[in-house]
N, C-alpha and C. Protein backbone atom coordinates (compact mmCIF):
# COMPACT_ATOMS: atom_id res chain seq x y z
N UNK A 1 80.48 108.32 95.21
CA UNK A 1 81.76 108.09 94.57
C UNK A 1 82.08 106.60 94.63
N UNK A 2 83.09 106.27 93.98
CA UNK A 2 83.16 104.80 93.34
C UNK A 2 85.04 104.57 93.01
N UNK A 3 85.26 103.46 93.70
CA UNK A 3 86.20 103.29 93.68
C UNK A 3 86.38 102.41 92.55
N UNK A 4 87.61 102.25 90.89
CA UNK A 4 87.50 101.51 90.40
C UNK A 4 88.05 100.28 90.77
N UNK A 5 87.71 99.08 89.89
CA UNK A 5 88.15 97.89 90.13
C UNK A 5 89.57 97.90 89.26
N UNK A 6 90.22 99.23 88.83
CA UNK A 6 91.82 99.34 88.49
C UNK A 6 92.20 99.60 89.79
N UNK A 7 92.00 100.69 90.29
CA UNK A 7 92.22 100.99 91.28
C UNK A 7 92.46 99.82 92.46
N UNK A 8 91.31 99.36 92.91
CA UNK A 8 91.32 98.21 93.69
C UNK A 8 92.48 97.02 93.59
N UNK A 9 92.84 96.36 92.23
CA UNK A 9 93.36 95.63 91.72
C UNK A 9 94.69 96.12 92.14
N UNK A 10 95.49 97.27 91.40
CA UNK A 10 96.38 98.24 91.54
C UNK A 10 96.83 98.02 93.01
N UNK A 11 96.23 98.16 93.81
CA UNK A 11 95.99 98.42 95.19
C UNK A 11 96.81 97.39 95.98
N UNK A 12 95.79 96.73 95.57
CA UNK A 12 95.71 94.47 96.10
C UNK A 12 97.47 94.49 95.91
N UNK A 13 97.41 94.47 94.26
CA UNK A 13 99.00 94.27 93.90
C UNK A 13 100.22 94.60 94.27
N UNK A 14 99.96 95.65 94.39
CA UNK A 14 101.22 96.66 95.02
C UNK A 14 101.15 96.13 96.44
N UNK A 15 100.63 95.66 97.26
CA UNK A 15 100.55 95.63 98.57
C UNK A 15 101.42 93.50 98.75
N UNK A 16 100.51 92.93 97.57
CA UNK A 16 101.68 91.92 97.27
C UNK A 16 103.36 92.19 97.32
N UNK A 17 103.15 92.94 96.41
CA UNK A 17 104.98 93.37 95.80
C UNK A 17 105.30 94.02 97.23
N UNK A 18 104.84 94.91 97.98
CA UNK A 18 105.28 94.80 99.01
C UNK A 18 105.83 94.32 100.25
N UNK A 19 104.66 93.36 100.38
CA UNK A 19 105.36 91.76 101.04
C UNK A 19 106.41 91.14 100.86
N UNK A 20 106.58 91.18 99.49
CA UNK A 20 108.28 90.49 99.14
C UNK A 20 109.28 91.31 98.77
N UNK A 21 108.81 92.54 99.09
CA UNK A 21 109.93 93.66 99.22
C UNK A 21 110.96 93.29 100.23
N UNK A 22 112.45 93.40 99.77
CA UNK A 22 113.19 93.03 100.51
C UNK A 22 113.96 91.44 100.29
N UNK A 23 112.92 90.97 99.82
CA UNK A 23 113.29 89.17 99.57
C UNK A 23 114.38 89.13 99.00
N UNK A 24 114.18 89.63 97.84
CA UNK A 24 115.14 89.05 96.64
C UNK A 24 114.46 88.85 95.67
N UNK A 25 113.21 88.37 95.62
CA UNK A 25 112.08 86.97 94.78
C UNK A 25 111.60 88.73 93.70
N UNK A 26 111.30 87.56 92.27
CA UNK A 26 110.94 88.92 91.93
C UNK A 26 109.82 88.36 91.48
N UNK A 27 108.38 88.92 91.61
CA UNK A 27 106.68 88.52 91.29
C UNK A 27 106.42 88.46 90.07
N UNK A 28 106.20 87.40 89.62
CA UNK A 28 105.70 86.62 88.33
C UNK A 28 103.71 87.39 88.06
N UNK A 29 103.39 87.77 87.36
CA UNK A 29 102.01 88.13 86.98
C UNK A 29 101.12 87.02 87.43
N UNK A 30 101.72 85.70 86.97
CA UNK A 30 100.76 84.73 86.89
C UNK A 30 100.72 84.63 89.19
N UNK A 31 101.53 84.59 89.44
CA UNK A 31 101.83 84.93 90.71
C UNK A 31 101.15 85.91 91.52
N UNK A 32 100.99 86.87 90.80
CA UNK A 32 100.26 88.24 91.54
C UNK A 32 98.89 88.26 91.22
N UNK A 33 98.71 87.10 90.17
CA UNK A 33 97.17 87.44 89.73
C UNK A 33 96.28 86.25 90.77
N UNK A 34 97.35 84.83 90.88
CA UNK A 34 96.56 84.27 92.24
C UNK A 34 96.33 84.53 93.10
N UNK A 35 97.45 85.22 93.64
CA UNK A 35 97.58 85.52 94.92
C UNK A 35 96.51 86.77 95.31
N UNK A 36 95.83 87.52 94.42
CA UNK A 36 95.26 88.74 94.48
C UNK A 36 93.82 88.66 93.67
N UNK A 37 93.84 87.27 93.12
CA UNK A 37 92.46 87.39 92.16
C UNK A 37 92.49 88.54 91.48
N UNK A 38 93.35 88.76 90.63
CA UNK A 38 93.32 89.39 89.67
C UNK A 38 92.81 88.73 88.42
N UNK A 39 92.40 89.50 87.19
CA UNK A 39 92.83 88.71 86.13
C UNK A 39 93.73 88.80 85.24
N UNK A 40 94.64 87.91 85.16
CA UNK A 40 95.95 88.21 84.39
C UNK A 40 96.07 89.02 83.50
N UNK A 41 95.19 89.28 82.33
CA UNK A 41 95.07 90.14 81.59
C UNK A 41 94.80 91.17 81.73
N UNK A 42 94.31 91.65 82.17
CA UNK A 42 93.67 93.16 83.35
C UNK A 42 95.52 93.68 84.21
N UNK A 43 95.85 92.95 84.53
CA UNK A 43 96.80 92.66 85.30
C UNK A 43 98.20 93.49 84.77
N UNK A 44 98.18 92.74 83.73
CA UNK A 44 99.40 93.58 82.73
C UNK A 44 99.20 94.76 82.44
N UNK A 45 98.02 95.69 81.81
CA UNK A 45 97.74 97.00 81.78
C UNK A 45 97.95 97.67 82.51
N UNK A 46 97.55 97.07 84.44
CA UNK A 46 98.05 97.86 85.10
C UNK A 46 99.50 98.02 85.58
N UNK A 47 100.41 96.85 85.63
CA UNK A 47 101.68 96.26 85.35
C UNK A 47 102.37 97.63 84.97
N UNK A 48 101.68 97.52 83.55
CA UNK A 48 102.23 98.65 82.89
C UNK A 48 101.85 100.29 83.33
N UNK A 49 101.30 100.64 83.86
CA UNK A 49 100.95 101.75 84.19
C UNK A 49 101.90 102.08 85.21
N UNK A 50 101.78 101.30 86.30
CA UNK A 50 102.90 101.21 87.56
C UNK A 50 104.02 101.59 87.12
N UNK A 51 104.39 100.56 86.39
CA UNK A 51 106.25 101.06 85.26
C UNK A 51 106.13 102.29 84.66
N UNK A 52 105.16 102.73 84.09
CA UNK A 52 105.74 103.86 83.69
C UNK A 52 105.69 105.27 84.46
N UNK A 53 104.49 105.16 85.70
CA UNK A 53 104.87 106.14 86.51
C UNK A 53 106.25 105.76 87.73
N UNK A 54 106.79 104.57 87.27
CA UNK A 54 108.20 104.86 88.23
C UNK A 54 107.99 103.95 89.80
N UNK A 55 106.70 103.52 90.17
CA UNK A 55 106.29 102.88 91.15
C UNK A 55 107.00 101.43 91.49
N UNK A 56 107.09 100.85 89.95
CA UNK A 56 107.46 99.35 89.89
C UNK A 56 108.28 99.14 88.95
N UNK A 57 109.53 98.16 89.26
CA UNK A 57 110.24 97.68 87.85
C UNK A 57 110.54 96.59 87.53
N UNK A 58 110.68 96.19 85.86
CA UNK A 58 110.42 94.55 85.95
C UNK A 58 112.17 94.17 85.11
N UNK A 59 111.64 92.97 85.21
CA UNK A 59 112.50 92.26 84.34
C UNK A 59 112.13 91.02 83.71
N UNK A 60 112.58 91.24 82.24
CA UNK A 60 112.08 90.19 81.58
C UNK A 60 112.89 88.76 80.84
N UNK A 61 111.88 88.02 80.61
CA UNK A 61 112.67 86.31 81.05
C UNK A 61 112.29 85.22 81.39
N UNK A 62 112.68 84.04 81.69
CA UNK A 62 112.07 83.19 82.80
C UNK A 62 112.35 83.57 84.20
N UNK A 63 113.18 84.27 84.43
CA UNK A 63 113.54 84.93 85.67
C UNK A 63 113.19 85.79 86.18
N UNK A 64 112.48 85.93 85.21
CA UNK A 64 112.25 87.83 85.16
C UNK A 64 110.89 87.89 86.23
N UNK A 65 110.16 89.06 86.26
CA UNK A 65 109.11 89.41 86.96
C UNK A 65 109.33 91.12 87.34
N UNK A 66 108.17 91.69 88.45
CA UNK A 66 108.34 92.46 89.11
C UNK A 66 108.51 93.17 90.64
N UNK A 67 109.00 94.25 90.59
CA UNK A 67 109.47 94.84 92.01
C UNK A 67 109.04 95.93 92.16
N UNK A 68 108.80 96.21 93.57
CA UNK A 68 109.02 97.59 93.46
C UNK A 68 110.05 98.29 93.59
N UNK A 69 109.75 100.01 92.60
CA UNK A 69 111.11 100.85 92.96
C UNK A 69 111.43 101.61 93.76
N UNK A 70 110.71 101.29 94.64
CA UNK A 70 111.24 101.87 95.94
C UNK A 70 110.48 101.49 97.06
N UNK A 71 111.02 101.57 98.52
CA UNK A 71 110.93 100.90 99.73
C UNK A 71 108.60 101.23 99.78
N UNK A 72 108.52 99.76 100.90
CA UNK A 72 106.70 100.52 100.53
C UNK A 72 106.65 101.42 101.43
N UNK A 73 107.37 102.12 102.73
CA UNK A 73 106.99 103.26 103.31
C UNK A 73 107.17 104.27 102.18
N UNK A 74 107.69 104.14 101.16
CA UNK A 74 108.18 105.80 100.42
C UNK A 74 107.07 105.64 99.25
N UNK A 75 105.89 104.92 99.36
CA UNK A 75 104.92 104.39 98.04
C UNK A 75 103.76 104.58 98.65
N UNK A 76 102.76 105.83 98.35
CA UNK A 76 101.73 106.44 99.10
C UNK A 76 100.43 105.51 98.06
N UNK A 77 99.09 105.28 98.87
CA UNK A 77 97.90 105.22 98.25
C UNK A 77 97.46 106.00 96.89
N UNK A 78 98.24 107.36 97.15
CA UNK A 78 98.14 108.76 96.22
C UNK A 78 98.72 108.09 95.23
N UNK A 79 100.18 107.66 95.10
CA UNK A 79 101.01 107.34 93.90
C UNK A 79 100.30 106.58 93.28
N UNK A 80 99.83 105.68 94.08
CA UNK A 80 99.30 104.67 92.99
C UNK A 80 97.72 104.69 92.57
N UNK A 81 96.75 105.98 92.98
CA UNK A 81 95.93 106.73 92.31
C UNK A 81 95.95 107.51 91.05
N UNK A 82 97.18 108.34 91.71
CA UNK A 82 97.81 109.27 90.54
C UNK A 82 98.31 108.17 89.31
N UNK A 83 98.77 107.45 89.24
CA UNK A 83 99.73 106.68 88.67
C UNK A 83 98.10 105.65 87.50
N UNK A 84 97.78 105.18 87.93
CA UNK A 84 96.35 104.57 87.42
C UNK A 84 95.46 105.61 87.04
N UNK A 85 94.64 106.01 87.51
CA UNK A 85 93.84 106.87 86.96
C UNK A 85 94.06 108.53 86.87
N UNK A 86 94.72 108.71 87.46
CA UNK A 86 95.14 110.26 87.04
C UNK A 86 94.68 110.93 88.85
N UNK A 87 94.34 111.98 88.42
CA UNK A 87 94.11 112.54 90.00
C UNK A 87 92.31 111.67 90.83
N UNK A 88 92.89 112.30 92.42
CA UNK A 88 92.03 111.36 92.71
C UNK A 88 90.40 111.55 92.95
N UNK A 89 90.11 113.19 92.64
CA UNK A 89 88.58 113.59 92.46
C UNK A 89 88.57 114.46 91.47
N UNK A 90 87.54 113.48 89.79
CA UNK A 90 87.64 114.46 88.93
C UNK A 90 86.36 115.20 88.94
N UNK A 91 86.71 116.84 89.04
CA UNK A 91 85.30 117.57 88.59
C UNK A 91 84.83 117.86 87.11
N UNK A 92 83.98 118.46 86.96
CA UNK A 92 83.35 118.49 85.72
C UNK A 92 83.78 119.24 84.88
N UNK A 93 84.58 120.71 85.63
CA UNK A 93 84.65 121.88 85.27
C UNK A 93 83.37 122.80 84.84
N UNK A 94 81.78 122.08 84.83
CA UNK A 94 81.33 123.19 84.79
C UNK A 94 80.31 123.61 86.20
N UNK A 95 80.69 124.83 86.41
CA UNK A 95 80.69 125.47 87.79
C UNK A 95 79.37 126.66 87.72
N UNK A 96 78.96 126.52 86.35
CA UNK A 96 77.45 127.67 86.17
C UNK A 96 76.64 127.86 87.14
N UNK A 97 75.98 128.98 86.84
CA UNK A 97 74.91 129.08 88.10
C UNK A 97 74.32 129.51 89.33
N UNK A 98 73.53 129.68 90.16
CA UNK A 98 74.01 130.78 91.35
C UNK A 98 75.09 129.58 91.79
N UNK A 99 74.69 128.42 92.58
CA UNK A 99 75.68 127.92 93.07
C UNK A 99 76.89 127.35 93.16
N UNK A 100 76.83 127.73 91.37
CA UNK A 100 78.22 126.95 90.95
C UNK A 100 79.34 126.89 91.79
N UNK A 101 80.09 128.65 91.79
CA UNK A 101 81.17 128.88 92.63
C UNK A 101 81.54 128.55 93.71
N UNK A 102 80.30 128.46 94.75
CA UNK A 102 80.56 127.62 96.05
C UNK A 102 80.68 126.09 95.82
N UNK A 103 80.28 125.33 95.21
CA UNK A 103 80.15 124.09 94.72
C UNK A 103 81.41 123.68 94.36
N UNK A 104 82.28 124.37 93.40
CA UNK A 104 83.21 124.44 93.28
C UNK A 104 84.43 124.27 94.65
N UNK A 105 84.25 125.37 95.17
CA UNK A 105 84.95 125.86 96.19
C UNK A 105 85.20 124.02 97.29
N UNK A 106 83.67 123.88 97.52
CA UNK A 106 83.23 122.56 98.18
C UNK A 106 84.43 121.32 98.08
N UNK A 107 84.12 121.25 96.79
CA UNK A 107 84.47 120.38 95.95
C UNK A 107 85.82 119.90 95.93
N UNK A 108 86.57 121.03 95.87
CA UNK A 108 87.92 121.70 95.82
C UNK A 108 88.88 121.02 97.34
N UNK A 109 87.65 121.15 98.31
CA UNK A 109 88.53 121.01 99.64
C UNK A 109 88.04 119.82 99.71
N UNK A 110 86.95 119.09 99.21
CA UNK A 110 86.74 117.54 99.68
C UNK A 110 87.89 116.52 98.83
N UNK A 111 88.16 117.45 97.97
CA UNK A 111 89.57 116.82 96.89
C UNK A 111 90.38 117.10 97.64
N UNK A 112 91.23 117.93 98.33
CA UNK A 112 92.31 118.24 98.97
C UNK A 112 92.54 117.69 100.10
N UNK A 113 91.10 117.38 100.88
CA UNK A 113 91.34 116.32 101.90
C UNK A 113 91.65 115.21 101.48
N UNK A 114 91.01 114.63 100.29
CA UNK A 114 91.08 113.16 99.66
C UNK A 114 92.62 112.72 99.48
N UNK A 115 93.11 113.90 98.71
CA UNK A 115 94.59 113.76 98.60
C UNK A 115 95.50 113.64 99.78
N UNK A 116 95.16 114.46 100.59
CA UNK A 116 96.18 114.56 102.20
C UNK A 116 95.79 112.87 102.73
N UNK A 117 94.83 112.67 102.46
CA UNK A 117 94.22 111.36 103.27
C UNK A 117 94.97 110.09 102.54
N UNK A 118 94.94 110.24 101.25
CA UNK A 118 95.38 108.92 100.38
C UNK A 118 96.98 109.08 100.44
N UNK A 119 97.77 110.66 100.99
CA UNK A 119 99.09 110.12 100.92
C UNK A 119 99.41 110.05 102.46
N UNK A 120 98.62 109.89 103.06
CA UNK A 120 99.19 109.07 105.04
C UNK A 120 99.05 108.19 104.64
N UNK A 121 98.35 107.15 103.65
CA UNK A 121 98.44 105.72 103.65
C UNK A 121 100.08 105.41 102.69
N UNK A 122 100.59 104.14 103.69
CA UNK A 122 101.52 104.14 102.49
C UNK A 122 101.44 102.59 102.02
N UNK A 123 102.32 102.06 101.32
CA UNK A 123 102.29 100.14 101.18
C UNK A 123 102.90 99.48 102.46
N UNK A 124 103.55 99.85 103.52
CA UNK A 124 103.67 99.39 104.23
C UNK A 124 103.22 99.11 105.25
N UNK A 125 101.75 99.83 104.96
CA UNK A 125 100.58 99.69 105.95
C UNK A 125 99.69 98.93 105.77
N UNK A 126 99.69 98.79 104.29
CA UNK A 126 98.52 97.85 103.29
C UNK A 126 99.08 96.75 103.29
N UNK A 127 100.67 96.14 103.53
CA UNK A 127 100.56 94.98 103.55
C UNK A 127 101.09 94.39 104.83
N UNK A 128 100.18 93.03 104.37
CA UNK A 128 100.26 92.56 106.07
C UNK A 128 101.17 91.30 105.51
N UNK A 129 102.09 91.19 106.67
CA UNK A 129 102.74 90.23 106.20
C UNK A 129 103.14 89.32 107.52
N UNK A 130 102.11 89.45 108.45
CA UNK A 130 101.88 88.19 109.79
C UNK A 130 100.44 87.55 109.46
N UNK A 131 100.65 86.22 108.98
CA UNK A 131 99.59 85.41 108.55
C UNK A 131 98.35 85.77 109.46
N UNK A 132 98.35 85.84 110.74
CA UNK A 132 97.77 85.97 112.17
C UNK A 132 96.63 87.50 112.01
N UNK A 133 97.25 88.58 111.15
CA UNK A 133 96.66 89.51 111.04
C UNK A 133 95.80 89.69 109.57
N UNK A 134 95.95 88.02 108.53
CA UNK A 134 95.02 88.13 107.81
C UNK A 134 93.68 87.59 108.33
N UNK A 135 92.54 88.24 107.60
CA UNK A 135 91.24 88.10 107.94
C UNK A 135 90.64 87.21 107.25
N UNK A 136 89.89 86.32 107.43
CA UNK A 136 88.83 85.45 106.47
C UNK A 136 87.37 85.25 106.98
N UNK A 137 87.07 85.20 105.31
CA UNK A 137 85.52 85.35 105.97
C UNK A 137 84.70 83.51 105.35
């Protein structure tokens, strides 16, 4: 399995906007795309995805930018899976075969863990916001 580089990006970002959760400051793209190596353009698609599942809200302007809509403990790994790519293990639906049904079954609970697992993470865990606890390599 393969994590995408929406996903990833998505990820990075939201964990920005988290950091300045609380500030006041509202995150400029061109802002979130340095700070995260994003690429700006890439950037906005997901921008937009965030907004429309309800995760993030902007404002537009020279003032303008984005936030999140709500605190990052209440903003799970899940949301912002669900929210980008849809759910977070897709099967094939086809289940033929002797072993299909168990395969299925398998399948079913390695997804259900995936999900329980991606919503204990929340943004307030993903972002670090004591210089001391970033890493460099």
């Amino acid at each position: 399995m393969k994590v995408s580089v929406k996903i990833d990006y998505a990820c990075r970002v939201m964990a920005e906007l988290a950091r300045l959760h609380g500030s006041g400051t509202l995150a400029q793209i061109d802002h979130l795309a340095q700070t995260e190596a994003v690429p700006a353009n890439f950037l906005a698609q997901i921008l937009g995805k965030l907004r429309t599942h309800g995760l993030i809200t902007s404002r537009r302007g020279s003032l303008g930018g984005y936030v999140l809509a709500r605190s990052p403990e209440e903003i799970s790994l899940y949301d912002i899976l669900l929210a980008v790519e849809g759910e977070c293990l897709h099967l094939s639906g086809n289940f033929q075969g002797r072993s299909g049904r168990r395969l299925k079954q398998v399948w079913g609970e390695i997804s259900a863990d995936l999900v329980k697992k991606t919503k204990s993470y929340t943004l307030n865990q993903l972002a670090t916001k004591n210089p001391a606890e970033m890493y460099y390599i």
